[in-house]
Protein backbone atom coordinates (compact mmCIF):
# COMPACT_ATOMS: atom_id res chain seq x y z
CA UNK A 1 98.79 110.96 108.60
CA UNK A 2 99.98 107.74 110.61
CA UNK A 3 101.88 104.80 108.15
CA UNK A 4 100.93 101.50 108.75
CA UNK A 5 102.46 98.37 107.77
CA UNK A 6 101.58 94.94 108.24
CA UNK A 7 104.68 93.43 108.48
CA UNK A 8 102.95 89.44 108.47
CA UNK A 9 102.43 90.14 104.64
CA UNK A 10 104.92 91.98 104.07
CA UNK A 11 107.79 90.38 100.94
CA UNK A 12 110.03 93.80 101.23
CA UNK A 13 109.54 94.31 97.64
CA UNK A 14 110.66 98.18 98.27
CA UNK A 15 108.10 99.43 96.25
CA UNK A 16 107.52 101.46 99.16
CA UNK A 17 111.58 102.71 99.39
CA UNK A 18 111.10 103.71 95.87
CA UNK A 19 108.56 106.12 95.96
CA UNK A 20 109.26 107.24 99.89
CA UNK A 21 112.94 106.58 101.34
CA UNK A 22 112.29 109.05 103.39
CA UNK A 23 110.10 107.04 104.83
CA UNK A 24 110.25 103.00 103.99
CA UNK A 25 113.58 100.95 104.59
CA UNK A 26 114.45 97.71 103.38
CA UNK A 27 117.53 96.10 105.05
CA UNK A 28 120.72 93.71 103.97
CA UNK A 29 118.11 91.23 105.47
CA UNK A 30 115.24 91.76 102.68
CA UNK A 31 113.27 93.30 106.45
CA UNK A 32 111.14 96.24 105.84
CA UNK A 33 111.09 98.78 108.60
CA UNK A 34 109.17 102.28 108.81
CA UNK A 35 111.41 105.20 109.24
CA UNK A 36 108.44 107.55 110.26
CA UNK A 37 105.19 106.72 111.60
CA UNK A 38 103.61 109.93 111.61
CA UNK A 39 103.93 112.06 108.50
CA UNK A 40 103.12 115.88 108.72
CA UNK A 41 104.43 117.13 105.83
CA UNK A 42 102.30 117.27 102.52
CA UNK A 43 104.85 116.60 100.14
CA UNK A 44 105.61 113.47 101.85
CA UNK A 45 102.19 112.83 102.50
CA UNK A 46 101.83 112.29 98.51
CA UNK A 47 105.12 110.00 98.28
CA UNK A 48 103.48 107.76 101.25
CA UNK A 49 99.89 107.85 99.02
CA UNK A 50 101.66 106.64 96.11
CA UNK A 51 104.37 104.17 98.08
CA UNK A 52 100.56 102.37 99.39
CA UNK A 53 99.21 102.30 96.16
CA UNK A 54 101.97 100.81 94.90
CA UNK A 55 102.92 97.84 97.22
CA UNK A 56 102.09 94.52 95.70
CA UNK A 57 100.79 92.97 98.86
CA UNK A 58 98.75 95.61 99.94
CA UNK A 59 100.83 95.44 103.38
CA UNK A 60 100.90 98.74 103.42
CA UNK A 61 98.18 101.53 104.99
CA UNK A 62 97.39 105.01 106.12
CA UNK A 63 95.31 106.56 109.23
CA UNK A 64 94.20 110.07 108.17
């Protein structure tokens, strides 16, 4: 699985740092960053799933 984030719509809610830290950053800056593009594990796999779902602006997207 390969994170994608569209950082033009992007607000850096950190919906996405809620449900994946491992994952999702948000700076001192209110800047989003992805930690890891390309997640292997399927534990984390479900964290991403749910981080997507759950971002307001939809900035957020997967490549199985």
């Amino acid at each position: 699985m390969k994170v994608i984030a569209n950082m033009h719509i992007c607000e850096a809610n950190a919906r996405c740092v809620e449900e994946a830290p491992e994952v999702f950053n948000v700076d001192d800056d209110d800047e989003m960053t992805v930690l890891q593009e390309t997640i292997t594990d399927p534990e984390l796999q479900e964290k991403v799933r749910r981080a997507v779902a759950r971002c307001p602006r939809a900035a957020l997207s997967i490549e199985e």
